[in-house]
PDB file of N, CA and C in Angstrom:
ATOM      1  N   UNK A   1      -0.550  -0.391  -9.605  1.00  0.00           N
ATOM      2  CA  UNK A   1       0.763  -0.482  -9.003  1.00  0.00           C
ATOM      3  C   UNK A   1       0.687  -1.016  -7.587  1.00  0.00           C
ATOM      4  N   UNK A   2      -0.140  -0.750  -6.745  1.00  0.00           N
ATOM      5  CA  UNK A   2      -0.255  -1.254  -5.698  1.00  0.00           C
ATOM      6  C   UNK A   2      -0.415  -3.080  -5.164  1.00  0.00           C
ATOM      7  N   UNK A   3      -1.694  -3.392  -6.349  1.00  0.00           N
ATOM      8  CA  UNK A   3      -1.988  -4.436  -6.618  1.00  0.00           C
ATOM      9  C   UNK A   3      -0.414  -5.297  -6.514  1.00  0.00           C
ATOM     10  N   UNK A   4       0.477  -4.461  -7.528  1.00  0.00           N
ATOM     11  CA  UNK A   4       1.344  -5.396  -8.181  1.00  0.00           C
ATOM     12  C   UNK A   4       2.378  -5.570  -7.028  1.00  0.00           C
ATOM     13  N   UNK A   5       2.917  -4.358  -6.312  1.00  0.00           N
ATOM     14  CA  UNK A   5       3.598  -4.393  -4.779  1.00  0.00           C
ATOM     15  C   UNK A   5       3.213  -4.916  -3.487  1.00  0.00           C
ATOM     16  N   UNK A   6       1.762  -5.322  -3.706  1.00  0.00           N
ATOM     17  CA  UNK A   6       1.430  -6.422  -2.548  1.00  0.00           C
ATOM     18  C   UNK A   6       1.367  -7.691  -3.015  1.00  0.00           C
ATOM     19  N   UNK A   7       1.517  -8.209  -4.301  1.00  0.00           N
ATOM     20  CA  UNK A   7       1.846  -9.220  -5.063  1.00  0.00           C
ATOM     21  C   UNK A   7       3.322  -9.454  -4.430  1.00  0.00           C
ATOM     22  N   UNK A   8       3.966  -8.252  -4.752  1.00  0.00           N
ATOM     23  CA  UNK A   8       5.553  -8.952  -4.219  1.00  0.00           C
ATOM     24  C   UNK A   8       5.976  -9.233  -2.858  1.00  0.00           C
ATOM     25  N   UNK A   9       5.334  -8.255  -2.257  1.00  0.00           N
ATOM     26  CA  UNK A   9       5.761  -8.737  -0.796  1.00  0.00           C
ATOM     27  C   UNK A   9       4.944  -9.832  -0.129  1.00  0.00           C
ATOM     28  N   UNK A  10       4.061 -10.430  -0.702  1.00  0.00           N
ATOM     29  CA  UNK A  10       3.581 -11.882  -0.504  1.00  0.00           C
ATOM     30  C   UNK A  10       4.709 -12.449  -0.832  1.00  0.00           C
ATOM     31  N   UNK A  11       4.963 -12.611  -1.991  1.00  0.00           N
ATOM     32  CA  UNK A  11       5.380 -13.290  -2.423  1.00  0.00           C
ATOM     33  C   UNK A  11       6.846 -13.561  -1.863  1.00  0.00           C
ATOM     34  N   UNK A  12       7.207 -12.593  -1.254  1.00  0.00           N
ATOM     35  CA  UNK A  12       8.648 -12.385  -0.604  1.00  0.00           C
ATOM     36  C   UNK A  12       8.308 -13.472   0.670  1.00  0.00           C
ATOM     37  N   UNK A  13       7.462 -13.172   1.471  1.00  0.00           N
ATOM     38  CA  UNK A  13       7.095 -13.169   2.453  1.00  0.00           C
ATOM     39  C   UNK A  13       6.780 -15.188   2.692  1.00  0.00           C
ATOM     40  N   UNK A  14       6.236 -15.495   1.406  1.00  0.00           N
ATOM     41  CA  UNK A  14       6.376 -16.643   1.172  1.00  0.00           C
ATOM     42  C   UNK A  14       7.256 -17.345   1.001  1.00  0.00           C
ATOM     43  N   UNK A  15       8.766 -16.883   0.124  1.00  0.00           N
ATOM     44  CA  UNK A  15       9.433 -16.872  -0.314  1.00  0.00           C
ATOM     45  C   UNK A  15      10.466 -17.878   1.395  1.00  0.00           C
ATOM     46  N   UNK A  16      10.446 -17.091   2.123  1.00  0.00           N
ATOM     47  CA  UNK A  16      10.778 -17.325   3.270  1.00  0.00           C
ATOM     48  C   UNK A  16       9.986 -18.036   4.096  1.00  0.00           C
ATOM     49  N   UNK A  17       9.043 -18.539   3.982  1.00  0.00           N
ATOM     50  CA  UNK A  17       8.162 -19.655   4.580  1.00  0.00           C
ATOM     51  C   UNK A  17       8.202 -20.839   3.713  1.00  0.00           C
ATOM     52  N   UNK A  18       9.545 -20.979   2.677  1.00  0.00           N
ATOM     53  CA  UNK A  18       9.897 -22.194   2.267  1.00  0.00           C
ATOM     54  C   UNK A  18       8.581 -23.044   0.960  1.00  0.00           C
ATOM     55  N   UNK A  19       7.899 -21.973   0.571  1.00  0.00           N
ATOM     56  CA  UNK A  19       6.730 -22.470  -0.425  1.00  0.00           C
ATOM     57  C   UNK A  19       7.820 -22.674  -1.615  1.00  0.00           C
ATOM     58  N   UNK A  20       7.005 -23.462  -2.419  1.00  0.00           N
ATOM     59  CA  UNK A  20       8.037 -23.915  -3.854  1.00  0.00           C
ATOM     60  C   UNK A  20       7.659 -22.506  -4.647  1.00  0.00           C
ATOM     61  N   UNK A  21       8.640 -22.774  -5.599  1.00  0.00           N
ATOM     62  CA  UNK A  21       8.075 -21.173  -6.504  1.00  0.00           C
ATOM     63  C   UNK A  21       6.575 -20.954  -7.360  1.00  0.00           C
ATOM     64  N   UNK A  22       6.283 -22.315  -7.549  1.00  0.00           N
ATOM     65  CA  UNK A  22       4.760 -22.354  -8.012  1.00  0.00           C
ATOM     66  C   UNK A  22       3.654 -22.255  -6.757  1.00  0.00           C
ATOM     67  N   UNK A  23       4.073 -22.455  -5.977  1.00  0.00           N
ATOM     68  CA  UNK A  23       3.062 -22.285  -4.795  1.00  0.00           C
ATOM     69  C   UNK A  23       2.933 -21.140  -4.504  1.00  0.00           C
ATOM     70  N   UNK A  24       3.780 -20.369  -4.466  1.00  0.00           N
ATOM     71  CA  UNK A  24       4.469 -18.722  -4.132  1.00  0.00           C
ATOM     72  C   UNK A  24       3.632 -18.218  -4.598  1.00  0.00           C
ATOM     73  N   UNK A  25       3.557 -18.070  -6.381  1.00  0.00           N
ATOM     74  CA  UNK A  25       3.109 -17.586  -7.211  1.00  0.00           C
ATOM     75  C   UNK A  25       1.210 -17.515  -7.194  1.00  0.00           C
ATOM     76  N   UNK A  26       1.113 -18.389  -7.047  1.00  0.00           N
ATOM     77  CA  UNK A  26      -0.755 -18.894  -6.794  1.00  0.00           C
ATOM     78  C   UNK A  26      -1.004 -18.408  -5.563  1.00  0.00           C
ATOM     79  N   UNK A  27      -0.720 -18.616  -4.494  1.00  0.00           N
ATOM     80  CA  UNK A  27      -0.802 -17.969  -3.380  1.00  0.00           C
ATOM     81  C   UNK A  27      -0.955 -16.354  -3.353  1.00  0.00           C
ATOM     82  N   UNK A  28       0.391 -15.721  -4.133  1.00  0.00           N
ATOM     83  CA  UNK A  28       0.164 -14.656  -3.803  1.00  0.00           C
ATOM     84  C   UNK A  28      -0.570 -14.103  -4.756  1.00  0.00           C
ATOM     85  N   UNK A  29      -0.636 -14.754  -6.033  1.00  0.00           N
ATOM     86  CA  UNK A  29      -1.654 -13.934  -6.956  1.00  0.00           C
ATOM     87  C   UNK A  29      -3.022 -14.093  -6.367  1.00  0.00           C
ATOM     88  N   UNK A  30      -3.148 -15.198  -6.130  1.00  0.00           N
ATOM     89  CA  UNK A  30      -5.033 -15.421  -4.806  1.00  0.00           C
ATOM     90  C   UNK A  30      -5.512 -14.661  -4.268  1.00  0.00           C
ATOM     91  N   UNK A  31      -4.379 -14.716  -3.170  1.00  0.00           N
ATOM     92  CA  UNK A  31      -4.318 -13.172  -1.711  1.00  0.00           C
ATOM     93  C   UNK A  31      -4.720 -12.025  -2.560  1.00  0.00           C
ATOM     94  N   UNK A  32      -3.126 -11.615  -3.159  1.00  0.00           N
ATOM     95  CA  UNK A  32      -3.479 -10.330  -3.576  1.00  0.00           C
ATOM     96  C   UNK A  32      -5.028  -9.859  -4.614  1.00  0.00           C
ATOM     97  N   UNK A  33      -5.162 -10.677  -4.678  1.00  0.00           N
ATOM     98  CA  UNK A  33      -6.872 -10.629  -5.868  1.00  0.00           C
ATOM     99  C   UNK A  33      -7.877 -10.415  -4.579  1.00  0.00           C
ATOM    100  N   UNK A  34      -7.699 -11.258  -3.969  1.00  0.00           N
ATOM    101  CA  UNK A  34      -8.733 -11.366  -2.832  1.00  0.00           C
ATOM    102  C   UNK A  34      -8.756  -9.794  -2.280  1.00  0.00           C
ATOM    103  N   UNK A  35      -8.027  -9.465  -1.887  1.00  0.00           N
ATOM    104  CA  UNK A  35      -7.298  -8.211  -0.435  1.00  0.00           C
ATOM    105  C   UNK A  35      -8.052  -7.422  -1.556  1.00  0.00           C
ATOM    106  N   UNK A  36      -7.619  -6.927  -2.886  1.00  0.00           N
ATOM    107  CA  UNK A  36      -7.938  -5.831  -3.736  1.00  0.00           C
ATOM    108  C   UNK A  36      -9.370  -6.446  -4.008  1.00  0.00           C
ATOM    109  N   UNK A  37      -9.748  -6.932  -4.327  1.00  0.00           N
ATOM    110  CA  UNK A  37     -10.965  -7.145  -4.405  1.00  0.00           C
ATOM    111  C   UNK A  37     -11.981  -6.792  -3.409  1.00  0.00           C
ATOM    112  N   UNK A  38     -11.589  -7.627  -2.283  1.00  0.00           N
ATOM    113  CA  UNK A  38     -12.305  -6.808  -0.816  1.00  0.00           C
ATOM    114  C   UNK A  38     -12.453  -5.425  -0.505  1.00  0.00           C
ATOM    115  N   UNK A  39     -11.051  -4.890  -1.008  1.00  0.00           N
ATOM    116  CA  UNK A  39     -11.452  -3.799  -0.878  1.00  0.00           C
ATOM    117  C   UNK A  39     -11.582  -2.555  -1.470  1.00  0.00           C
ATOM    118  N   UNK A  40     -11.924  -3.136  -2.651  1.00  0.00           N
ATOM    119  CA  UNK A  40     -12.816  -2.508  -3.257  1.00  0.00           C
ATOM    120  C   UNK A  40     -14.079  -1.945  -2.912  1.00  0.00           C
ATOM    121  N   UNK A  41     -14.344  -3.835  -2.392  1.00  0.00           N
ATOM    122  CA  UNK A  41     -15.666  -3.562  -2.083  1.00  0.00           C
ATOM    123  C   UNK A  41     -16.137  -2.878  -1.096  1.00  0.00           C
ATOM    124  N   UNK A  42     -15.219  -2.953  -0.250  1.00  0.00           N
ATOM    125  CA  UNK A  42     -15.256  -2.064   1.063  1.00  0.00           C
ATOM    126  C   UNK A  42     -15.849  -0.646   0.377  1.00  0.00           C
ATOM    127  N   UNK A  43     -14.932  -0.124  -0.653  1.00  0.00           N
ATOM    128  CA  UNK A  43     -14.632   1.113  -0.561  1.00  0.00           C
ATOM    129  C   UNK A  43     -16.447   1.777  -1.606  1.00  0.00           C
ATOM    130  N   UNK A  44     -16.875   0.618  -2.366  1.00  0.00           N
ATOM    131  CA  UNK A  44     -18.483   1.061  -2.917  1.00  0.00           C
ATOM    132  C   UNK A  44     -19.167   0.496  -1.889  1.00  0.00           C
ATOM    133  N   UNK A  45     -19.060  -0.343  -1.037  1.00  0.00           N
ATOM    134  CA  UNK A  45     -20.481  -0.539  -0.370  1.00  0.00           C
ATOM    135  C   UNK A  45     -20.380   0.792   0.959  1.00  0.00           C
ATOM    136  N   UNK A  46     -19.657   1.209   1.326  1.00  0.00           N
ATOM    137  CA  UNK A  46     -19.944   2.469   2.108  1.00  0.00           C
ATOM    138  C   UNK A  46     -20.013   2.008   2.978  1.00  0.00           C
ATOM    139  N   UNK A  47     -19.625   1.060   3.725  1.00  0.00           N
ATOM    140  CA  UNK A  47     -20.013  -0.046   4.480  1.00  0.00           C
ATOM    141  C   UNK A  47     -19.805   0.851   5.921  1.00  0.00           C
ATOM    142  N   UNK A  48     -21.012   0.368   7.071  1.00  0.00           N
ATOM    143  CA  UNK A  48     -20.967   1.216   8.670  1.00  0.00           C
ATOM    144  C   UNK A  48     -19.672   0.716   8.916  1.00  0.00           C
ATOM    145  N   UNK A  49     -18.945  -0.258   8.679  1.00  0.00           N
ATOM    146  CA  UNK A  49     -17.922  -0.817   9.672  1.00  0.00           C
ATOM    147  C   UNK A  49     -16.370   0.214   9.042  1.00  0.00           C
ATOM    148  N   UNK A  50     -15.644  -0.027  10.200  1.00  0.00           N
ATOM    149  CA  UNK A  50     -14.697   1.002  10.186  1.00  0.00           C
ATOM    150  C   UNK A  50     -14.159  -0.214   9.053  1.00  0.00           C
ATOM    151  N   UNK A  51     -12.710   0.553   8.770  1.00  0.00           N
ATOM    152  CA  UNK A  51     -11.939   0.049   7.832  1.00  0.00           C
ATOM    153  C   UNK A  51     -10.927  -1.528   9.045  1.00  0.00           C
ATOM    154  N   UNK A  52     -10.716  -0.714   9.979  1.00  0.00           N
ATOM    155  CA  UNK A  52     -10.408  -2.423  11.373  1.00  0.00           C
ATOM    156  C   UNK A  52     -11.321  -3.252  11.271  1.00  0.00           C
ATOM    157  N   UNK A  53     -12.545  -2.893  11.668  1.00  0.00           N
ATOM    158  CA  UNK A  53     -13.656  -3.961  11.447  1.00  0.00           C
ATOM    159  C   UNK A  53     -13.496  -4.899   9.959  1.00  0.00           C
ATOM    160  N   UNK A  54     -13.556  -4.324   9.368  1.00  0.00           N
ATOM    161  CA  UNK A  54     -13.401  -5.088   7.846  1.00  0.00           C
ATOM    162  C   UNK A  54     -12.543  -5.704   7.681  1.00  0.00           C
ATOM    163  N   UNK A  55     -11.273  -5.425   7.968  1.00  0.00           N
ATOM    164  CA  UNK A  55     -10.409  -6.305   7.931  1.00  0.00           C
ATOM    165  C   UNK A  55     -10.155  -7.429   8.751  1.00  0.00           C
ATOM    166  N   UNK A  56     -10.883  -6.939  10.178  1.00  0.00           N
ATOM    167  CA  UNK A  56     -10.572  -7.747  11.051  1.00  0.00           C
ATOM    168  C   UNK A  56     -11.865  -9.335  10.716  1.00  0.00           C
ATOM    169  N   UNK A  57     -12.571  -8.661   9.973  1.00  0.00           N
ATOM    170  CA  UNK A  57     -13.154  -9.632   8.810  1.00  0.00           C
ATOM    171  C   UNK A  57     -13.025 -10.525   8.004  1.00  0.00           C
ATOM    172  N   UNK A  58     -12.427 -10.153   6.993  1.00  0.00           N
ATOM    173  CA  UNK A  58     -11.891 -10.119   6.013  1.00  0.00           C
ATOM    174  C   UNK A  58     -10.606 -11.520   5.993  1.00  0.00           C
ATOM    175  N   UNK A  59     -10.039 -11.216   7.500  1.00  0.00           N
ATOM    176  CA  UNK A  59      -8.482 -11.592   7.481  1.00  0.00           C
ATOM    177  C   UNK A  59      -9.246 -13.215   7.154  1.00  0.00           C
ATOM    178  N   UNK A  60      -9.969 -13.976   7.980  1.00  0.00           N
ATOM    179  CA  UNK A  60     -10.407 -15.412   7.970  1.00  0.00           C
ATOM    180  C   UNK A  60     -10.535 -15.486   6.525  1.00  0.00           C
ATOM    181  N   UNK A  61     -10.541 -14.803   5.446  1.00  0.00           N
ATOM    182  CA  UNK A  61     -11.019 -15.357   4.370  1.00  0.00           C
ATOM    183  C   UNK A  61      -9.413 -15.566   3.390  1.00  0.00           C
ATOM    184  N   UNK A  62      -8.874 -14.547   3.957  1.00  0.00           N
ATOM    185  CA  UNK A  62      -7.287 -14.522   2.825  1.00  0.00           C
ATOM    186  C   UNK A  62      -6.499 -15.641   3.527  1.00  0.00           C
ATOM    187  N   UNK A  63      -6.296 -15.127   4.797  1.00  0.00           N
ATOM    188  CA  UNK A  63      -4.955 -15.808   5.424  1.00  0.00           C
ATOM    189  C   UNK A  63      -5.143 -17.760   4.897  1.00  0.00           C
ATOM    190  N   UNK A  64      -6.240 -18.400   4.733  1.00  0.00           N
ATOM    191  CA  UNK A  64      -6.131 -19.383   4.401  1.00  0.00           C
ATOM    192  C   UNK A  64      -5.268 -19.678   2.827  1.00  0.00           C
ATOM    193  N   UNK A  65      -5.079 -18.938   1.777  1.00  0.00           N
ATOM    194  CA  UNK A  65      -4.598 -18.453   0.769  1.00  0.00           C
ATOM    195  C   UNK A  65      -3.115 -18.647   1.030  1.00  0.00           C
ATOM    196  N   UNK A  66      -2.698 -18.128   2.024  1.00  0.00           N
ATOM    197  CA  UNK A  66      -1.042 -17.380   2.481  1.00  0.00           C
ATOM    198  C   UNK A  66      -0.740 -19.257   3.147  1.00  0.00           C
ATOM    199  N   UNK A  67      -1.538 -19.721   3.472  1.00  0.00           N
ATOM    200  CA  UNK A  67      -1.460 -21.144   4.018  1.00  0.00           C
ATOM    201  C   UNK A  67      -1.100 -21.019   5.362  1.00  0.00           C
ATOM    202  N   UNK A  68      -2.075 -20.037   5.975  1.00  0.00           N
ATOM    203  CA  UNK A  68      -1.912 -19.617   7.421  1.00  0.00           C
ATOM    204  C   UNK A  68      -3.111 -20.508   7.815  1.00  0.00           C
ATOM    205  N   UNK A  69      -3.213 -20.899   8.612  1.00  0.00           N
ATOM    206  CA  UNK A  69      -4.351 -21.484   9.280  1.00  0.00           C
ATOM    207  C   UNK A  69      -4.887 -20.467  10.506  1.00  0.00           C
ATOM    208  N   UNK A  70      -6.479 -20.573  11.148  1.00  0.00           N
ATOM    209  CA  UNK A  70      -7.208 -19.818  11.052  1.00  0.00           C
ATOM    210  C   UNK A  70      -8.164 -20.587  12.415  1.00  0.00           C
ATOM    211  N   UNK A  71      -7.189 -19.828  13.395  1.00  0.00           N
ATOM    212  CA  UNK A  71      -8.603 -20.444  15.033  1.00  0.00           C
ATOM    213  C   UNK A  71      -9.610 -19.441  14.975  1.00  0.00           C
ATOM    214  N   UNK A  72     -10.881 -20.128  14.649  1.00  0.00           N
ATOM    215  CA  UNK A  72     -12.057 -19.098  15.171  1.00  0.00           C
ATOM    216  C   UNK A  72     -12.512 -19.626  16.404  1.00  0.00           C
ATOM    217  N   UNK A  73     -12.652 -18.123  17.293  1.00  0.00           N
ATOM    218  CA  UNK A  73     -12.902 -18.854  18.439  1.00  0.00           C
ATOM    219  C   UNK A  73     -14.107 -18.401  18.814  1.00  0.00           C
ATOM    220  N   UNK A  74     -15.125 -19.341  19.285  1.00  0.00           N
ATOM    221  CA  UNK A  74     -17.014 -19.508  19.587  1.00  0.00           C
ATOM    222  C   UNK A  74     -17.274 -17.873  20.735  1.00  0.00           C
TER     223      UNK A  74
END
């Protein structure tokens, strides 16, 4: 259920950033696979890093998905 409610509010969220409805759809099914997937993994690897750290991780890998673009800075 969760999976499926961060599916929608992507998708909302997209919805309003003017994506076509097939773009919407791929996007947020991506993200949301990605996010649950991550953290999953988060949650068996036991990982030292806090749950901020991880995400603050993490984010460079989804937000390209959402069609956010992504300054890493040196």
């Amino acid at each position: 259920q969760v999976r499926e409610q961060v599916q929608e509010l992507l998708r909302l969220w997209l919805e309003q950033n003017q994506t076509s409805p097939d773009e919407r759809d791929m996007a947020a099914a991506a993200a949301t696979w990605a996010i649950y997937g991550l953290a999953q993994h988060w949650a068996r690897a036991r990982s030292q890093a806090s749950l901020n750290e991880y995400v603050e991780r993490i984010l460079p890998l989804v937000m390209p998905l959402l069609g956010i673009t992504v300054e890493r800075h040196a």
